[in-house]
PDB file of N, CA and C in Angstrom:
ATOM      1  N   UNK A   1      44.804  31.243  -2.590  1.00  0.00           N
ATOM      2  CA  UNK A   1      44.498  29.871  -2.971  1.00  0.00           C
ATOM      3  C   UNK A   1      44.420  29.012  -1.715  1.00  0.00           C
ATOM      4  N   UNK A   2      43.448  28.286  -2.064  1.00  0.00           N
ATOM      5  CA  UNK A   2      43.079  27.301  -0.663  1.00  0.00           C
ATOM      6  C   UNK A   2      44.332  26.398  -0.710  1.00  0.00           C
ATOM      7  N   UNK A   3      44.419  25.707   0.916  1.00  0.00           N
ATOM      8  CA  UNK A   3      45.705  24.890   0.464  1.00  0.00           C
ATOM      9  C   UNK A   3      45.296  23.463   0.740  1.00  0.00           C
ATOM     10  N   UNK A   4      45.472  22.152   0.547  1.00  0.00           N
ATOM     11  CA  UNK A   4      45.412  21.112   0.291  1.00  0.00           C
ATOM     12  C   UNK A   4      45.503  20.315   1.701  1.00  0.00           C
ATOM     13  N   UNK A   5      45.466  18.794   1.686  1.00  0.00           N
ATOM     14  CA  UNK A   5      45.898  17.833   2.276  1.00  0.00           C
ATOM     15  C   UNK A   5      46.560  17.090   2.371  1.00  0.00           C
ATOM     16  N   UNK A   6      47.895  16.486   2.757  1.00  0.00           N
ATOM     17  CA  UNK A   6      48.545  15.549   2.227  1.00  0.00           C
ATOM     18  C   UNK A   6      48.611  14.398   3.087  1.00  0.00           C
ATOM     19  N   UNK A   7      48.367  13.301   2.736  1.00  0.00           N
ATOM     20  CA  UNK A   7      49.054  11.770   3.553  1.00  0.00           C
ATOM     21  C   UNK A   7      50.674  11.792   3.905  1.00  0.00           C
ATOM     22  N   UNK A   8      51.327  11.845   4.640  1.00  0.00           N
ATOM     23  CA  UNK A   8      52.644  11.570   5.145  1.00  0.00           C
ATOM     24  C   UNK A   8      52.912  10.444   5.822  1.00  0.00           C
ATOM     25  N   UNK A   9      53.852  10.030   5.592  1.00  0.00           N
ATOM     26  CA  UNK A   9      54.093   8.479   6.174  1.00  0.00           C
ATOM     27  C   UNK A   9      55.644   8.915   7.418  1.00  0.00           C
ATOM     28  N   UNK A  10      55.409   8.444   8.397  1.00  0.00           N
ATOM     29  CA  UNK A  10      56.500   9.006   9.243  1.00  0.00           C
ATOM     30  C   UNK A  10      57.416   7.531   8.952  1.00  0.00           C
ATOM     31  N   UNK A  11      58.894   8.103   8.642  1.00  0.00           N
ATOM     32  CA  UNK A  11      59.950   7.245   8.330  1.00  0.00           C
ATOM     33  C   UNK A  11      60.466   6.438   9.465  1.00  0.00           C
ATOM     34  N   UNK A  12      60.152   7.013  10.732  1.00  0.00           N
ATOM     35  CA  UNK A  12      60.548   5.601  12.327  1.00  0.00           C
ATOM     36  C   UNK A  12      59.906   5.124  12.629  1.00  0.00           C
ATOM     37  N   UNK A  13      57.870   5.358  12.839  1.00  0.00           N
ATOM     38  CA  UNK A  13      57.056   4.125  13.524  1.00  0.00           C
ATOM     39  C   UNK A  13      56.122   3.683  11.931  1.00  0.00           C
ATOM     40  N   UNK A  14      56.570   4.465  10.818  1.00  0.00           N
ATOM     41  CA  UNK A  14      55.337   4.171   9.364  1.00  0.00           C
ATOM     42  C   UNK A  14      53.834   4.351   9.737  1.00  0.00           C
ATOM     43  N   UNK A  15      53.752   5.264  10.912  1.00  0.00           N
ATOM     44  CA  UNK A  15      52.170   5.981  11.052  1.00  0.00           C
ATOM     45  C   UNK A  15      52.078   6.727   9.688  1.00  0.00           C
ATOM     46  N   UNK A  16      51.255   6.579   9.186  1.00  0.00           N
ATOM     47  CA  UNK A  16      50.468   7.652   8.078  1.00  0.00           C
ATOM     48  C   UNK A  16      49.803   8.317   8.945  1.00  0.00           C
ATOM     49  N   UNK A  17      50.061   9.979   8.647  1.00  0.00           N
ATOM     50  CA  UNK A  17      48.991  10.757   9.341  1.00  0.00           C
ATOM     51  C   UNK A  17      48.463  11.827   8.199  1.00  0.00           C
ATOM     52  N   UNK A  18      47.309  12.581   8.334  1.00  0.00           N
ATOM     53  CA  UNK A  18      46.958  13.590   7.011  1.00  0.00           C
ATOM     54  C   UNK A  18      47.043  15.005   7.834  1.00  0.00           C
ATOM     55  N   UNK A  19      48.209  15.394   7.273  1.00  0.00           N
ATOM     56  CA  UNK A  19      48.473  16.831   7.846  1.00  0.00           C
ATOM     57  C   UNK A  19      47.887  17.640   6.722  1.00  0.00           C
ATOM     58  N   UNK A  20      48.303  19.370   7.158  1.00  0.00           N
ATOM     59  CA  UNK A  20      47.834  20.605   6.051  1.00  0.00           C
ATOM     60  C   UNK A  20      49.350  20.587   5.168  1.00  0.00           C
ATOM     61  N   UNK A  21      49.111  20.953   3.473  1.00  0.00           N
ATOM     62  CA  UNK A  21      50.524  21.002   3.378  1.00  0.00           C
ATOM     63  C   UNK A  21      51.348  22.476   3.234  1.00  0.00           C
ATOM     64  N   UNK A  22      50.619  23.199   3.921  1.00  0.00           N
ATOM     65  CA  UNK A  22      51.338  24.639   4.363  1.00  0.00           C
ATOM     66  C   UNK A  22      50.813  25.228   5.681  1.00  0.00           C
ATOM     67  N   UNK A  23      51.390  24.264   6.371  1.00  0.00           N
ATOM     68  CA  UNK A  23      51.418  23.954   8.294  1.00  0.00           C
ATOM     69  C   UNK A  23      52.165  25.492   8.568  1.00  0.00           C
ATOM     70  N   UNK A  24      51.506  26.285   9.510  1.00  0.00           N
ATOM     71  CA  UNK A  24      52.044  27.563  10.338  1.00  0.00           C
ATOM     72  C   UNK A  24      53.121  27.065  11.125  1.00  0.00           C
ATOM     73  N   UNK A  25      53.480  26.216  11.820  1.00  0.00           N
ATOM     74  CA  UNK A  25      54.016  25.480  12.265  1.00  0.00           C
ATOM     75  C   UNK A  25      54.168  24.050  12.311  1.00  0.00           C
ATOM     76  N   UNK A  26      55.391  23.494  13.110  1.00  0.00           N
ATOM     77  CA  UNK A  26      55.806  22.287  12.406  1.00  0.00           C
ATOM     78  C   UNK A  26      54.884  21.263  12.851  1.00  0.00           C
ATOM     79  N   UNK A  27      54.603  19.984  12.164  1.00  0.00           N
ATOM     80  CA  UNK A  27      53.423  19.168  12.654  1.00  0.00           C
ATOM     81  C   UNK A  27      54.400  17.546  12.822  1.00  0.00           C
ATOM     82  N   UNK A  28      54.030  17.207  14.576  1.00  0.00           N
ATOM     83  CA  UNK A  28      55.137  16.043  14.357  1.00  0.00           C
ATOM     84  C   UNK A  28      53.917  14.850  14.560  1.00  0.00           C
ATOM     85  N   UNK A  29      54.920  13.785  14.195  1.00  0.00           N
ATOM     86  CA  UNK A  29      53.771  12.071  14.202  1.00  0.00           C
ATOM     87  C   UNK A  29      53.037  11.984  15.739  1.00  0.00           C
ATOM     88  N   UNK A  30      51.933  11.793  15.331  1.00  0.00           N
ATOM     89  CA  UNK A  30      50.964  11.587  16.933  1.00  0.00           C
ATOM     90  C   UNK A  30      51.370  10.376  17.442  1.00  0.00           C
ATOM     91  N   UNK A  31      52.185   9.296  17.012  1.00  0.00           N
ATOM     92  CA  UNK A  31      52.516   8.290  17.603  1.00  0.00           C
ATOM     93  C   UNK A  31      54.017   8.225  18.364  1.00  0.00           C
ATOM     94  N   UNK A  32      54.846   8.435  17.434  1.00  0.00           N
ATOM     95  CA  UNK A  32      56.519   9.005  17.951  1.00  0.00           C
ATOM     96  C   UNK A  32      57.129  10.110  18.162  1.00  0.00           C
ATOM     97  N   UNK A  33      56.600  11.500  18.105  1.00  0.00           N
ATOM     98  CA  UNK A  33      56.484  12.661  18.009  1.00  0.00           C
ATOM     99  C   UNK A  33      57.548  13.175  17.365  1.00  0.00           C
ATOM    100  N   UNK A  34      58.346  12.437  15.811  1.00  0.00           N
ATOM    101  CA  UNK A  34      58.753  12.612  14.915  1.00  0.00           C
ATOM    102  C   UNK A  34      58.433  14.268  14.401  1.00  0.00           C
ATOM    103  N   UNK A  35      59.281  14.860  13.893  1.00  0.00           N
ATOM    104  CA  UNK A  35      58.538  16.094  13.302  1.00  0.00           C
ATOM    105  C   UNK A  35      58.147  15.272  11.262  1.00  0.00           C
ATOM    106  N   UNK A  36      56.944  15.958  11.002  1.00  0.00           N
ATOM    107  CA  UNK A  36      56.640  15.148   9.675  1.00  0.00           C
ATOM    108  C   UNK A  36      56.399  15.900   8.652  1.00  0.00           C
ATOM    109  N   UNK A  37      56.519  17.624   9.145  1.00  0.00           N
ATOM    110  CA  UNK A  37      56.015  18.590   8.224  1.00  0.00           C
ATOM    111  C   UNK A  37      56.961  19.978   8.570  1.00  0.00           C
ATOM    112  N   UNK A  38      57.578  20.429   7.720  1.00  0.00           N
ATOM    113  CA  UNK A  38      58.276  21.779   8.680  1.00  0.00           C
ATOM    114  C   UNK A  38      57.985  22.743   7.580  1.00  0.00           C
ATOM    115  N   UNK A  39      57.325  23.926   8.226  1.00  0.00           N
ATOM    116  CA  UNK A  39      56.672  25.507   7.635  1.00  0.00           C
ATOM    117  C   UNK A  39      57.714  25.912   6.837  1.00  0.00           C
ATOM    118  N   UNK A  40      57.525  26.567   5.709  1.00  0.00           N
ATOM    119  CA  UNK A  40      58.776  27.015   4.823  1.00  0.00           C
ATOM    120  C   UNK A  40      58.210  28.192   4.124  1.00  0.00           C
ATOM    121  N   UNK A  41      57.123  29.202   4.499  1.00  0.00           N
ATOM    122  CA  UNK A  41      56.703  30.343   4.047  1.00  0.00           C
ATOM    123  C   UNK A  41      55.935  29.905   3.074  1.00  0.00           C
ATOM    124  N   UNK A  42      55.540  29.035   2.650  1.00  0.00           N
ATOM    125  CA  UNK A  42      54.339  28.905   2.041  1.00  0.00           C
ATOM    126  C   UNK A  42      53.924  26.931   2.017  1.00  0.00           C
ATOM    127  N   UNK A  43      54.235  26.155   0.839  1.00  0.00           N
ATOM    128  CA  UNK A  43      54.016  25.183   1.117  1.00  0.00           C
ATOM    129  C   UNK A  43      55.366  24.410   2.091  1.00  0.00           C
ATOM    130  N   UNK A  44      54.437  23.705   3.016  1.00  0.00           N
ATOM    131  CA  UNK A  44      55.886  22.794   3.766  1.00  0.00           C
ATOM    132  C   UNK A  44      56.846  22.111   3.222  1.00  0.00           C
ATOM    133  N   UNK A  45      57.750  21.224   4.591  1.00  0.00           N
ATOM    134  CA  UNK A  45      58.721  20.561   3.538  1.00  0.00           C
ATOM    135  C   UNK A  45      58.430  19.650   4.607  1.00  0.00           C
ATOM    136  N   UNK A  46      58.131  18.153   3.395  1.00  0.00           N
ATOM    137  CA  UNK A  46      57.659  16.756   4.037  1.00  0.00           C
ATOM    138  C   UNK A  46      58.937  16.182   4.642  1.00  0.00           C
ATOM    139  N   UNK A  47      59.038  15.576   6.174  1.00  0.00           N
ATOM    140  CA  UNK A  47      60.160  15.373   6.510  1.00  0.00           C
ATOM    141  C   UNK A  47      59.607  13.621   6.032  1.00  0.00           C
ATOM    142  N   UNK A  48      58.877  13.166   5.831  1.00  0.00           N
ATOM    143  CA  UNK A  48      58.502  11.764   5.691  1.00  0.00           C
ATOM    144  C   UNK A  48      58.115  11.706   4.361  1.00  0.00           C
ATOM    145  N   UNK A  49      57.896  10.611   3.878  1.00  0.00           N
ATOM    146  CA  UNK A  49      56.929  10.197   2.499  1.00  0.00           C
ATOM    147  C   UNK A  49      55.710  10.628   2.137  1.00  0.00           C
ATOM    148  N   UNK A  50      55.228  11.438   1.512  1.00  0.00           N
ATOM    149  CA  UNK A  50      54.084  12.089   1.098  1.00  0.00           C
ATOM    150  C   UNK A  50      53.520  10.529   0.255  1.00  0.00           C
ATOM    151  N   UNK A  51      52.232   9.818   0.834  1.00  0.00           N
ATOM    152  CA  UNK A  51      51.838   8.738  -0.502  1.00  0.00           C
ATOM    153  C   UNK A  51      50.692   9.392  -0.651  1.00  0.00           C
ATOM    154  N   UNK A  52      49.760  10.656  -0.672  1.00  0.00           N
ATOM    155  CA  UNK A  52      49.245  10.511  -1.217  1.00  0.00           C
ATOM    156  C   UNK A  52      48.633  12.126  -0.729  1.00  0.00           C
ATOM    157  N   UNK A  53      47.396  12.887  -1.260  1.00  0.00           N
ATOM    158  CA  UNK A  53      46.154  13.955  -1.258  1.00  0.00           C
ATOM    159  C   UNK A  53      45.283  13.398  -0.375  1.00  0.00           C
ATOM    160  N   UNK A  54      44.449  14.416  -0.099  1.00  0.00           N
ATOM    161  CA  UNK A  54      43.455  14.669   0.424  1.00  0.00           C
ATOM    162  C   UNK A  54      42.391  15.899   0.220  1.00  0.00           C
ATOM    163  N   UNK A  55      40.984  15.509   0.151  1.00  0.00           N
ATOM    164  CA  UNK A  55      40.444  16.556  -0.299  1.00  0.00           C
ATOM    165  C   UNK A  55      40.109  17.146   1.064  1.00  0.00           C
TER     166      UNK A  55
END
């Protein structure tokens, strides 16, 4: 199964960025270099606010 997009909102500078949501590795905020996504063998685990998809 293909995997998705998600909006994440990083919880220290509130950059929204659109990561993958089953990242090989961890994906941090391009602005504070927060980590915002951490790999968990299949779908990630949002370290920030997920508001929203992406196609």
């Amino acid at each position: 199964m293909p995997g998705k997009f998600v909006t994440v909102k990083c919880e220290k500078c509130k950059n929204e960025q659109t990561v993958f949501e089953k990242p090989a590795q961890a994906v941090t905020c391009l602005v504070c270099h927060e980590v915002l996504m951490v790999p968990r063998g299949g779908k990630g685990e949002a370290k920030g606010k997920v508001i929203g998809t992406a196609k």
